[in-house]
PDB file of N, CA and C in Angstrom:
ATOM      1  N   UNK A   1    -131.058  34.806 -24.859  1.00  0.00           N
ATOM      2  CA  UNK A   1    -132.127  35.775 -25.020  1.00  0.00           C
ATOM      3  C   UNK A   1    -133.455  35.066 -24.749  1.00  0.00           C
ATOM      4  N   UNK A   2    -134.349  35.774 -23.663  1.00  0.00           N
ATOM      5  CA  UNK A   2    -135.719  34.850 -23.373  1.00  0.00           C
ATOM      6  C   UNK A   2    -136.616  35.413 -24.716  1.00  0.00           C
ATOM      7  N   UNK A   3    -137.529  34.576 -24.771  1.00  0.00           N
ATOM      8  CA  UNK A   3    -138.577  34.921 -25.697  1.00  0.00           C
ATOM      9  C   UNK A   3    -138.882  35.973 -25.504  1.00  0.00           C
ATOM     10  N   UNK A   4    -139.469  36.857 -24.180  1.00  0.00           N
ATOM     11  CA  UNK A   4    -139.557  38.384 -23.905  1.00  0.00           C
ATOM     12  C   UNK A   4    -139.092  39.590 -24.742  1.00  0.00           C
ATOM     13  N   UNK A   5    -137.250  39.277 -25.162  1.00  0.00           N
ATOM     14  CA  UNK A   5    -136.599  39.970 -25.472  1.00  0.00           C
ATOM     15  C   UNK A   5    -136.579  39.265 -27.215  1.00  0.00           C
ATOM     16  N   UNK A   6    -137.360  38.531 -27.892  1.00  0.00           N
ATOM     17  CA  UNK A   6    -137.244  37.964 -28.849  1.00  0.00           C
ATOM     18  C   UNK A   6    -138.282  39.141 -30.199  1.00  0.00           C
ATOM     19  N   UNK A   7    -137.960  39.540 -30.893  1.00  0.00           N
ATOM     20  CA  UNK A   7    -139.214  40.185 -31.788  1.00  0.00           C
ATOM     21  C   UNK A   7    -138.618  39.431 -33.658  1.00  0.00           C
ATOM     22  N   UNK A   8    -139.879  39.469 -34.099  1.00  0.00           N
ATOM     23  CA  UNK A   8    -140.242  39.197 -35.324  1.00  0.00           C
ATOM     24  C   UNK A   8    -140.688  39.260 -36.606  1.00  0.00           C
ATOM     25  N   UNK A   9    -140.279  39.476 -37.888  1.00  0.00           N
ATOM     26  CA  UNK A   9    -140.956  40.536 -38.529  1.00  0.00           C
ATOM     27  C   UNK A   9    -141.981  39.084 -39.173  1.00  0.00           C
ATOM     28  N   UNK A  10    -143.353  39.582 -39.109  1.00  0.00           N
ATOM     29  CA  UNK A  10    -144.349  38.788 -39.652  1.00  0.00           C
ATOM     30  C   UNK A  10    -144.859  39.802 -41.032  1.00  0.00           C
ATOM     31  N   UNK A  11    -144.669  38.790 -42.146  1.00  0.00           N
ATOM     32  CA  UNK A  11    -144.819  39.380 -43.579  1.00  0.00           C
ATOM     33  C   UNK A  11    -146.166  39.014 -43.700  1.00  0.00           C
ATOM     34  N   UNK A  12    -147.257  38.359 -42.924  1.00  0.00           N
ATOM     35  CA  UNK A  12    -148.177  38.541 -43.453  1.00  0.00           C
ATOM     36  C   UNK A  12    -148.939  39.523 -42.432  1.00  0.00           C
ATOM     37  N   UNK A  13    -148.644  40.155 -41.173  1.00  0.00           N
ATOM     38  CA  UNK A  13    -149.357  41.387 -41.026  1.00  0.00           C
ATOM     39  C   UNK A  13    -148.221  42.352 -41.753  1.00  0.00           C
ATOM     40  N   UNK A  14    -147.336  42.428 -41.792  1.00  0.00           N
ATOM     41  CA  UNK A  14    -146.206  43.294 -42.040  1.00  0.00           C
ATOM     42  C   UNK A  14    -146.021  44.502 -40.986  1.00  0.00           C
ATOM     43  N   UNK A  15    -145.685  43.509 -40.361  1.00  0.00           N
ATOM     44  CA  UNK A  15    -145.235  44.268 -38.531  1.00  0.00           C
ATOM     45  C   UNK A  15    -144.347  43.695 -37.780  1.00  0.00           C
ATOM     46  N   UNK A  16    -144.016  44.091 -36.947  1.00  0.00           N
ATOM     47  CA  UNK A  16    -142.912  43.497 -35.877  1.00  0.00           C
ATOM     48  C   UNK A  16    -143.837  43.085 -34.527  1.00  0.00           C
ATOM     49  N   UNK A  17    -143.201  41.780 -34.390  1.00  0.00           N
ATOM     50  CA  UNK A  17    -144.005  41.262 -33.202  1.00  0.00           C
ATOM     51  C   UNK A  17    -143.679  40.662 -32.241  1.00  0.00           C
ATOM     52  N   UNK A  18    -143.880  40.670 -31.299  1.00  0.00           N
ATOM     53  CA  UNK A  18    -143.281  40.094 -30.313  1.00  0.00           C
ATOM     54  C   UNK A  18    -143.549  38.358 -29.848  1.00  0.00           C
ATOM     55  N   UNK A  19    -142.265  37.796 -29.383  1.00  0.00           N
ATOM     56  CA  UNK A  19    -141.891  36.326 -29.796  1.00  0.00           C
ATOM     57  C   UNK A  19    -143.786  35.959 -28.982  1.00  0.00           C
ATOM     58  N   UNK A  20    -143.783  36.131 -27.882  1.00  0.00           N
ATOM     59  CA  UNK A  20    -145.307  35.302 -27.662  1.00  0.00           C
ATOM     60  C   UNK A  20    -146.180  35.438 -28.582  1.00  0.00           C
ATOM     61  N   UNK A  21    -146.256  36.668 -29.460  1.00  0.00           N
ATOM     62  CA  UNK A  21    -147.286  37.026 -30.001  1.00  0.00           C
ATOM     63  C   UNK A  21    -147.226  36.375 -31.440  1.00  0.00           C
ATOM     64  N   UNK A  22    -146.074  35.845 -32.348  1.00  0.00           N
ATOM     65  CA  UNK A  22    -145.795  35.308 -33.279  1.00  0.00           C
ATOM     66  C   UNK A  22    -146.858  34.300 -33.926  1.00  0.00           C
ATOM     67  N   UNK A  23    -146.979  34.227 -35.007  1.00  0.00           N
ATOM     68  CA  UNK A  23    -147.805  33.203 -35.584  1.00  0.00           C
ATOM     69  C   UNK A  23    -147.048  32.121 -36.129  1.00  0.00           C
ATOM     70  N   UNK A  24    -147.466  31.422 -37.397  1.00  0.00           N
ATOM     71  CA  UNK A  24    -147.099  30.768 -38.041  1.00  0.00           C
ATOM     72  C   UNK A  24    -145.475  30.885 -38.730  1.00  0.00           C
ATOM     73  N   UNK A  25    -144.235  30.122 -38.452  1.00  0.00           N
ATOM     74  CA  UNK A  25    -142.994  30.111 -38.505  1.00  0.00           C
ATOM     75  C   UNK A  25    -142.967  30.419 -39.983  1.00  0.00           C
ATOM     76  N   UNK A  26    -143.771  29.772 -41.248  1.00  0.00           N
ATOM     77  CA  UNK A  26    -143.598  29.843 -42.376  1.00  0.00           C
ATOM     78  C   UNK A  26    -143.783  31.361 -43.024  1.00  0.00           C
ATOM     79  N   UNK A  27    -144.411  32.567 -42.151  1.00  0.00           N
ATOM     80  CA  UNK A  27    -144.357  34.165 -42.487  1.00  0.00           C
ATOM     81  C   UNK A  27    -143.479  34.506 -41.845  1.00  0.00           C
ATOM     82  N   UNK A  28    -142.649  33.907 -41.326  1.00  0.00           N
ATOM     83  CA  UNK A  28    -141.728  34.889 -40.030  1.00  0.00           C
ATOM     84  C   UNK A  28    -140.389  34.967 -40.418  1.00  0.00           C
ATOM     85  N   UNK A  29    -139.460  36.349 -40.195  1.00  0.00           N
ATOM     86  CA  UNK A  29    -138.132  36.385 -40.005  1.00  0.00           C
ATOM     87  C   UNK A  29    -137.805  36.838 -38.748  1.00  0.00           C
ATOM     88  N   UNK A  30    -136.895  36.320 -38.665  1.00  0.00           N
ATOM     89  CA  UNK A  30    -135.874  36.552 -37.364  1.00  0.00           C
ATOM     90  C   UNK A  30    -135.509  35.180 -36.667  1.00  0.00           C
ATOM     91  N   UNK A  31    -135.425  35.288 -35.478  1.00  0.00           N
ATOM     92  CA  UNK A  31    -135.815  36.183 -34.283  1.00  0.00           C
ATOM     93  C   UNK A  31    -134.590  37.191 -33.964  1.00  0.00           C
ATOM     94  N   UNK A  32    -135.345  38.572 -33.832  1.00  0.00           N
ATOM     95  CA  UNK A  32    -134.134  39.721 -33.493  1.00  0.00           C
ATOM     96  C   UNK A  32    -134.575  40.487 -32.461  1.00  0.00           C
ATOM     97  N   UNK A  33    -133.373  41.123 -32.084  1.00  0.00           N
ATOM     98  CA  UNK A  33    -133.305  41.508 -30.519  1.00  0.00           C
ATOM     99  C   UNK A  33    -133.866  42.289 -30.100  1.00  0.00           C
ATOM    100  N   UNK A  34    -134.270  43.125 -31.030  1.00  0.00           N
ATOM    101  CA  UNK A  34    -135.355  44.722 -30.682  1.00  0.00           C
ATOM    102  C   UNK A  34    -136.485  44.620 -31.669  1.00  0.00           C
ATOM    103  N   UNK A  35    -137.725  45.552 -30.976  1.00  0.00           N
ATOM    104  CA  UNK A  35    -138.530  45.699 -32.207  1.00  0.00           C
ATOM    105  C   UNK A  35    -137.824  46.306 -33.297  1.00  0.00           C
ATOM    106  N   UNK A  36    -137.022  47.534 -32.885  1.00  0.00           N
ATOM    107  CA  UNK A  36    -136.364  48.125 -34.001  1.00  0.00           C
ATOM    108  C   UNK A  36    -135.480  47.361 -35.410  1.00  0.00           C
ATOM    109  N   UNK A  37    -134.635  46.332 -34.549  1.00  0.00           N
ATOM    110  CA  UNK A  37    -134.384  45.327 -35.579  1.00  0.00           C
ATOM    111  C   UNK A  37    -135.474  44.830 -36.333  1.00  0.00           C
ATOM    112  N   UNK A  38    -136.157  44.268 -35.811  1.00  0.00           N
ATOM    113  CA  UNK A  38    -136.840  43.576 -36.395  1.00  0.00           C
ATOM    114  C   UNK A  38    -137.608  44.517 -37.917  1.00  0.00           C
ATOM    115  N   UNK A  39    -137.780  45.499 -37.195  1.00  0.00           N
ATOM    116  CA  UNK A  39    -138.736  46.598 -38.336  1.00  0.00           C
ATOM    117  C   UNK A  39    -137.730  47.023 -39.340  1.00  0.00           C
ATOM    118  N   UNK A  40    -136.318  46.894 -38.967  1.00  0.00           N
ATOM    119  CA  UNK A  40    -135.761  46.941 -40.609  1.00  0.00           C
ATOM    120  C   UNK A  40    -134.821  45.803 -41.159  1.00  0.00           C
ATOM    121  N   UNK A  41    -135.859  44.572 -41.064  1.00  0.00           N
ATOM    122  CA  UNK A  41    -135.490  43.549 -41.641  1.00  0.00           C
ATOM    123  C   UNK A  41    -134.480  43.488 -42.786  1.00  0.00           C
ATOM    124  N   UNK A  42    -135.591  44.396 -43.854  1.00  0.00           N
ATOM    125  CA  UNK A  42    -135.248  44.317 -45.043  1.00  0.00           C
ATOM    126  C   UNK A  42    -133.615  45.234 -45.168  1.00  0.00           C
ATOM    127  N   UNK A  43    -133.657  45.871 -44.708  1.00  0.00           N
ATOM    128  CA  UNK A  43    -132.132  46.203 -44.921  1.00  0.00           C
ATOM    129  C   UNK A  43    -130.997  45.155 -44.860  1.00  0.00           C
ATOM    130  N   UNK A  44    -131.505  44.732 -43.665  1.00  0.00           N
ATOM    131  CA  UNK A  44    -130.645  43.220 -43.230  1.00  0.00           C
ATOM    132  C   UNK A  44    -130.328  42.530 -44.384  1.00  0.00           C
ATOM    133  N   UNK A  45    -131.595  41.825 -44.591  1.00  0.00           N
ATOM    134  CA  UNK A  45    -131.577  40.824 -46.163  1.00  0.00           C
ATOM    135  C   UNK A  45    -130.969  41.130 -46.986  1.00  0.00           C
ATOM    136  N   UNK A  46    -131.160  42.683 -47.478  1.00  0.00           N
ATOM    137  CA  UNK A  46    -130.277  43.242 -48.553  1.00  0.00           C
ATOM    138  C   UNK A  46    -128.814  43.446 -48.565  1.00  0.00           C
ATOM    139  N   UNK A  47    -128.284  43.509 -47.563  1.00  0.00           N
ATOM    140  CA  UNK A  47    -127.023  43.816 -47.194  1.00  0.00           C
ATOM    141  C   UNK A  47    -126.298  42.330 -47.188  1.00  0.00           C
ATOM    142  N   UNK A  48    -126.816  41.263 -46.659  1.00  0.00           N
ATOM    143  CA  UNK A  48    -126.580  39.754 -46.549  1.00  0.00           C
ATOM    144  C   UNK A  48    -126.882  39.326 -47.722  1.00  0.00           C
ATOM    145  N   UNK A  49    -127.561  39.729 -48.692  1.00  0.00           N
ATOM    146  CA  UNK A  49    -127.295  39.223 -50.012  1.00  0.00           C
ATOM    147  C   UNK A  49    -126.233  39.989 -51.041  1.00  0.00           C
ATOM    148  N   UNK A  50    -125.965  41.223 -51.039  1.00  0.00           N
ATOM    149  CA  UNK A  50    -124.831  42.032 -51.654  1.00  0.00           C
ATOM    150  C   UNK A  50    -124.029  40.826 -51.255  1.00  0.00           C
ATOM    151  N   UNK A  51    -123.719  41.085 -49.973  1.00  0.00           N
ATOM    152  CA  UNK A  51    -122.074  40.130 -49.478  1.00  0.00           C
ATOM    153  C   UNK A  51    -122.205  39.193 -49.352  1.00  0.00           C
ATOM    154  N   UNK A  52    -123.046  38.192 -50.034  1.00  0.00           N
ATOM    155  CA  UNK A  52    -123.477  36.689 -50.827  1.00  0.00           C
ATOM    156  C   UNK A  52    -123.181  36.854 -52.308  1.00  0.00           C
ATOM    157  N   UNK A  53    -123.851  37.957 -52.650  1.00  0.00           N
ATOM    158  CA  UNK A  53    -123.418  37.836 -53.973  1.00  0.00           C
ATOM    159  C   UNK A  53    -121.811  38.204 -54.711  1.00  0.00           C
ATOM    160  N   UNK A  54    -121.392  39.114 -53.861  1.00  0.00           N
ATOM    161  CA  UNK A  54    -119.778  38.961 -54.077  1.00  0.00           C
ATOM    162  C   UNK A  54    -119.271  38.266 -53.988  1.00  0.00           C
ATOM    163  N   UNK A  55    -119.215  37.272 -52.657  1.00  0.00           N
ATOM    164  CA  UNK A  55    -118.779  36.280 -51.911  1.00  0.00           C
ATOM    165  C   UNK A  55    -118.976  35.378 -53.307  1.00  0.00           C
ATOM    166  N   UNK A  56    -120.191  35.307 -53.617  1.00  0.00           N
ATOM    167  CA  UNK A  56    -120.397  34.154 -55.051  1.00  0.00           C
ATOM    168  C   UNK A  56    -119.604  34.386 -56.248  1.00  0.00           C
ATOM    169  N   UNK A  57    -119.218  35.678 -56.416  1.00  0.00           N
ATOM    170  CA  UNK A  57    -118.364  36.143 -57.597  1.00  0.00           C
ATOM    171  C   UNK A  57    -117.194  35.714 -57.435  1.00  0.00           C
ATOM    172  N   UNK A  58    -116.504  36.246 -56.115  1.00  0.00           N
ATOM    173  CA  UNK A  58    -114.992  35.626 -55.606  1.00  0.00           C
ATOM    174  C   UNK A  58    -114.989  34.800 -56.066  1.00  0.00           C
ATOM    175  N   UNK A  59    -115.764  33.358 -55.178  1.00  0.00           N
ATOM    176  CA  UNK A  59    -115.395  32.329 -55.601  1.00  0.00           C
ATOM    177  C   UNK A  59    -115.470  31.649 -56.844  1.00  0.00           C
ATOM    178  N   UNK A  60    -116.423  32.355 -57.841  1.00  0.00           N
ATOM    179  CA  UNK A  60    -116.024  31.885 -58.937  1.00  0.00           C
ATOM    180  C   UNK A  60    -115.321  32.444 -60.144  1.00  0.00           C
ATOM    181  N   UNK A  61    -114.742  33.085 -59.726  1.00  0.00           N
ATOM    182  CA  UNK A  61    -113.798  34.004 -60.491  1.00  0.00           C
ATOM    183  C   UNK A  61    -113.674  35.004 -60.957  1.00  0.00           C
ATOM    184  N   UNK A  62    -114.583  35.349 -60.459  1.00  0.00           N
ATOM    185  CA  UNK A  62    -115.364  36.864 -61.446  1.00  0.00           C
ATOM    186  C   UNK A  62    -114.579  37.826 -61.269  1.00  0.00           C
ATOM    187  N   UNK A  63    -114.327  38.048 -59.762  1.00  0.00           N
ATOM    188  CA  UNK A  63    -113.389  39.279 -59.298  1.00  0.00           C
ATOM    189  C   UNK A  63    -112.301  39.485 -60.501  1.00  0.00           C
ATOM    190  N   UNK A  64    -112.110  41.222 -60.206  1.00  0.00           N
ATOM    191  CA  UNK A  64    -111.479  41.091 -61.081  1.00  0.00           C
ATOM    192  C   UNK A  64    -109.692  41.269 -60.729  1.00  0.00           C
ATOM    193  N   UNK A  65    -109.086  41.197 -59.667  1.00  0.00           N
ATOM    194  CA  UNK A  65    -108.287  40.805 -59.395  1.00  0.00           C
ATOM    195  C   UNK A  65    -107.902  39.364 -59.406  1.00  0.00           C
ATOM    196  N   UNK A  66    -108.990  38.668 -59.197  1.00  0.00           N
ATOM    197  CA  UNK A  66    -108.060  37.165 -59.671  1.00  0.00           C
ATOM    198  C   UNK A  66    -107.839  36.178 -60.822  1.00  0.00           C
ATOM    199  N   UNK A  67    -107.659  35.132 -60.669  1.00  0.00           N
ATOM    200  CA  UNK A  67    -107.146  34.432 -62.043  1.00  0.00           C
ATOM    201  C   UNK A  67    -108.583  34.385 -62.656  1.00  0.00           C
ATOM    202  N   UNK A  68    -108.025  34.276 -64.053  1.00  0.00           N
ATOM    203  CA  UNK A  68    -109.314  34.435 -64.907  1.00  0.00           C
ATOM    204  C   UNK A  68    -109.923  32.763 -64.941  1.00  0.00           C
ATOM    205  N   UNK A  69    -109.231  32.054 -64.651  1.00  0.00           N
ATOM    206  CA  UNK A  69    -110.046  30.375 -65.077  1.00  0.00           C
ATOM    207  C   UNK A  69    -110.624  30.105 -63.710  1.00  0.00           C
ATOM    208  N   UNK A  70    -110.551  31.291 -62.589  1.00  0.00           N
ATOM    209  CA  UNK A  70    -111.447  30.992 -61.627  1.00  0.00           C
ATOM    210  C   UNK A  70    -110.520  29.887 -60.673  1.00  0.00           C
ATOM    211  N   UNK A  71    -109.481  29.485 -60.683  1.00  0.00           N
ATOM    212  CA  UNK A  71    -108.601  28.751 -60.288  1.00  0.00           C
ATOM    213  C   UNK A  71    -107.131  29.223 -59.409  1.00  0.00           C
ATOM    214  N   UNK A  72    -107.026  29.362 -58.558  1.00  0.00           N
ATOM    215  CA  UNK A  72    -105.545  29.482 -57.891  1.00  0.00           C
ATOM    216  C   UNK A  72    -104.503  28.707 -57.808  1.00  0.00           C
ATOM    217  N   UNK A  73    -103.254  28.792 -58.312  1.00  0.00           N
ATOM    218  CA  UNK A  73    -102.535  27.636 -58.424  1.00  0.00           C
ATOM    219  C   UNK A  73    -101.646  27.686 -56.681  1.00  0.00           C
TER     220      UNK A  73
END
């Protein structure tokens, strides 16, 4: 993907921007493929942390299908 086709969500204008136009790396997420991506970041994040935070439960035992000491023999 060239920079052209690169967009960015910048949290300190709180806009989507395009890769030339980008500022400082330390406000920025992405880089994603459309402005449209880019403008619903936050769904992204949220959805990638749900299935982080399960993912974190699995493995430590929480689920409630598996062994309770968090351990598989």
């Amino acid at each position: 993907m060239s920079d052209e086709q690169r967009w960015y969500w910048d949290l300190k204008q709180g806009q989507a921007v395009q890769a030339s136009e980008r500022g400082a790396a330390d406000h920025l997420l992405g880089p994603y493929g459309s402005q449209e991506e880019a403008e619903h970041w936050k769904d992204r994040v949220e959805a990638r942390n749900e299935s982080w935070k399960e993912a974190d439960k699995e493995w430590a035992g929480d689920d409630e299908d598996g062994p309770e000491d968090g351990v598989e023999d």
